[in-house]
C-alpha atoms as a PDB file:
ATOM      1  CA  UNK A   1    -198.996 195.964   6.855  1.00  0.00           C
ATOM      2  CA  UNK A   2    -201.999 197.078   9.046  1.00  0.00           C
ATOM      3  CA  UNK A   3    -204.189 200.094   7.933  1.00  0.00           C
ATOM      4  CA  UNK A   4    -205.705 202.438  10.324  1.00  0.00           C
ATOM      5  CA  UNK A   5    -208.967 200.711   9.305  1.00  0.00           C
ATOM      6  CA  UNK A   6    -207.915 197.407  10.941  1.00  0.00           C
ATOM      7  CA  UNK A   7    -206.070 198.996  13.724  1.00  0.00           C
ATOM      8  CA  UNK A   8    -208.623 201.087  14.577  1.00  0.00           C
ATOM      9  CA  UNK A   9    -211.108 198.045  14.201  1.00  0.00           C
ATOM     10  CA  UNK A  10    -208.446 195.893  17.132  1.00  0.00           C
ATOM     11  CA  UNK A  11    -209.058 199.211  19.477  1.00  0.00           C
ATOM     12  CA  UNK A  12    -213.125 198.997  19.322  1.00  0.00           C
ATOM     13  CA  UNK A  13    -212.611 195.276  19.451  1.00  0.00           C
ATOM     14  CA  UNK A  14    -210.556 195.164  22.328  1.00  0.00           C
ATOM     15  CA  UNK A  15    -212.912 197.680  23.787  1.00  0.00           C
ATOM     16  CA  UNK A  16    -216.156 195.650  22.823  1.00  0.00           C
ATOM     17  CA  UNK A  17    -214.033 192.095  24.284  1.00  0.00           C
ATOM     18  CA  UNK A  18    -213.059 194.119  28.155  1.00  0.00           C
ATOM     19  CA  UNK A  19    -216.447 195.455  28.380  1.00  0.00           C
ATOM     20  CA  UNK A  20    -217.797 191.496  27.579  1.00  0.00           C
ATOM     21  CA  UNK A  21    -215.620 189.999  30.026  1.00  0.00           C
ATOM     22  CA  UNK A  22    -215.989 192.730  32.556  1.00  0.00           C
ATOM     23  CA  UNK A  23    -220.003 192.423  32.222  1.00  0.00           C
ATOM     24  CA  UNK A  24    -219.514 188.574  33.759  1.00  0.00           C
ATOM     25  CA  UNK A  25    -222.023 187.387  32.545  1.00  0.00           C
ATOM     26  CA  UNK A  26    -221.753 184.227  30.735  1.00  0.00           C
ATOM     27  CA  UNK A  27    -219.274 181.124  30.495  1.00  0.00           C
ATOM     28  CA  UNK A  28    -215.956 182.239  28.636  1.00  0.00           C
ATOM     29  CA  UNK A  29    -213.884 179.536  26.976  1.00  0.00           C
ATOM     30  CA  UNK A  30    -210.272 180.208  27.517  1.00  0.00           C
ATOM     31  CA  UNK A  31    -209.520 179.167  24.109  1.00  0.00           C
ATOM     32  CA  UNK A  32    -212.308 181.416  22.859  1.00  0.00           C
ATOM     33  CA  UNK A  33    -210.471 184.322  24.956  1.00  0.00           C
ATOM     34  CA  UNK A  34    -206.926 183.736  23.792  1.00  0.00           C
ATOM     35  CA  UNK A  35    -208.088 183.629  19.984  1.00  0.00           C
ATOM     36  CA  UNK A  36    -209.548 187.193  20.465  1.00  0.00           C
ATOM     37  CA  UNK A  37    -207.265 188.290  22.191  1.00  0.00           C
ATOM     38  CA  UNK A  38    -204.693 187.298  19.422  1.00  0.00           C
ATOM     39  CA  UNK A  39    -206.940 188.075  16.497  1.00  0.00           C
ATOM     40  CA  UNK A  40    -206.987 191.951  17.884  1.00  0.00           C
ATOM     41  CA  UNK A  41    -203.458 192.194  18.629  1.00  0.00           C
ATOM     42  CA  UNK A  42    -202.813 191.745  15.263  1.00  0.00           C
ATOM     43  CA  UNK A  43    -203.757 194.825  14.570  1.00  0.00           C
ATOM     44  CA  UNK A  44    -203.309 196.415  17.839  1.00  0.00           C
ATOM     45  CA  UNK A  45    -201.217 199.883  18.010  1.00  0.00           C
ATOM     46  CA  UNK A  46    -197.501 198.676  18.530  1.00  0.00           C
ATOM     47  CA  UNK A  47    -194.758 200.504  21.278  1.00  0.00           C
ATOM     48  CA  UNK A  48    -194.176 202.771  17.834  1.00  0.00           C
ATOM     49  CA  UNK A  49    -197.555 203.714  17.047  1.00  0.00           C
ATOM     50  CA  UNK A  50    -198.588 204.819  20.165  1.00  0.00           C
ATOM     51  CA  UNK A  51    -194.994 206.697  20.690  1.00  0.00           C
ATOM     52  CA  UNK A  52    -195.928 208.975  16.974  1.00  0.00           C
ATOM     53  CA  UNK A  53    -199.449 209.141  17.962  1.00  0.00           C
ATOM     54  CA  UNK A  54    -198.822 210.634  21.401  1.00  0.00           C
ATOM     55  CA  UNK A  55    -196.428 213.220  19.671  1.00  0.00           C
ATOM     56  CA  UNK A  56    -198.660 213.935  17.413  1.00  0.00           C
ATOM     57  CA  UNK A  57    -202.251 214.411  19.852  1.00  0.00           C
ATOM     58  CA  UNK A  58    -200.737 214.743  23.050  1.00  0.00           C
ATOM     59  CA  UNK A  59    -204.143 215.707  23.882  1.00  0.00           C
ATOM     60  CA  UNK A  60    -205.442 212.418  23.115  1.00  0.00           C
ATOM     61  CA  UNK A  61    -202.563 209.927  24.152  1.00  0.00           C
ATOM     62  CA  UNK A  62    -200.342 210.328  26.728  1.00  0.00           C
ATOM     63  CA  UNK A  63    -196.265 209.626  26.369  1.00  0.00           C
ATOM     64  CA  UNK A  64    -196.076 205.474  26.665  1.00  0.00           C
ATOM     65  CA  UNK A  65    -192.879 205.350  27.706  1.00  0.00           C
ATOM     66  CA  UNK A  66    -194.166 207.083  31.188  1.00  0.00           C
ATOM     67  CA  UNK A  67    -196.803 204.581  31.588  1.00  0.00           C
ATOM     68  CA  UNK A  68    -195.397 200.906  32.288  1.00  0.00           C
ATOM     69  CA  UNK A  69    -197.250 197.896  30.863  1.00  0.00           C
ATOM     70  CA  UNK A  70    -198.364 194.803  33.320  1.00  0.00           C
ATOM     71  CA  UNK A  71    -195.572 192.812  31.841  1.00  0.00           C
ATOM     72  CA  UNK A  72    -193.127 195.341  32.725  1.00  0.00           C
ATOM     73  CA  UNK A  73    -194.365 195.513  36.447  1.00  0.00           C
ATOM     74  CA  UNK A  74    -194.002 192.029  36.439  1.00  0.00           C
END
């Protein structure tokens, strides 16, 4: 089970990891990249999470179901 400790660790991660990649600077192993990527999705919020948090603070999140992913645009 994920606690809102690790979860909340995958958000600053994946955060910290977008911020890296969107710097540029640097060469970026796409193995490197696909094991962070998987070690924060882990924990990541699932379709679930975000649908009780966003009930919960919709001042905070917004509903998911109204905002469509890049996999289901694609």
């Amino acid at each position: 089970m994920t606690t809102a400790e690790e979860r909340t660790r995958a958000v600053v991660g994946a955060r910290d990891l977008l911020a890296t990649l969107a710097d540029g600077r640097g060469p970026y192993c796409a193995d490197l990249v696909r094991t962070l990527a998987m070690t924060l999705l882990r924990h990541y919020p699932s379709k679930s999470d975000m649908d009780v948090s966003a009930v919960a603070m919709p001042s905070l999140w917004a509903d998911p179901a109204k905002i469509a992913s890049r996999r289901e645009r694609s």
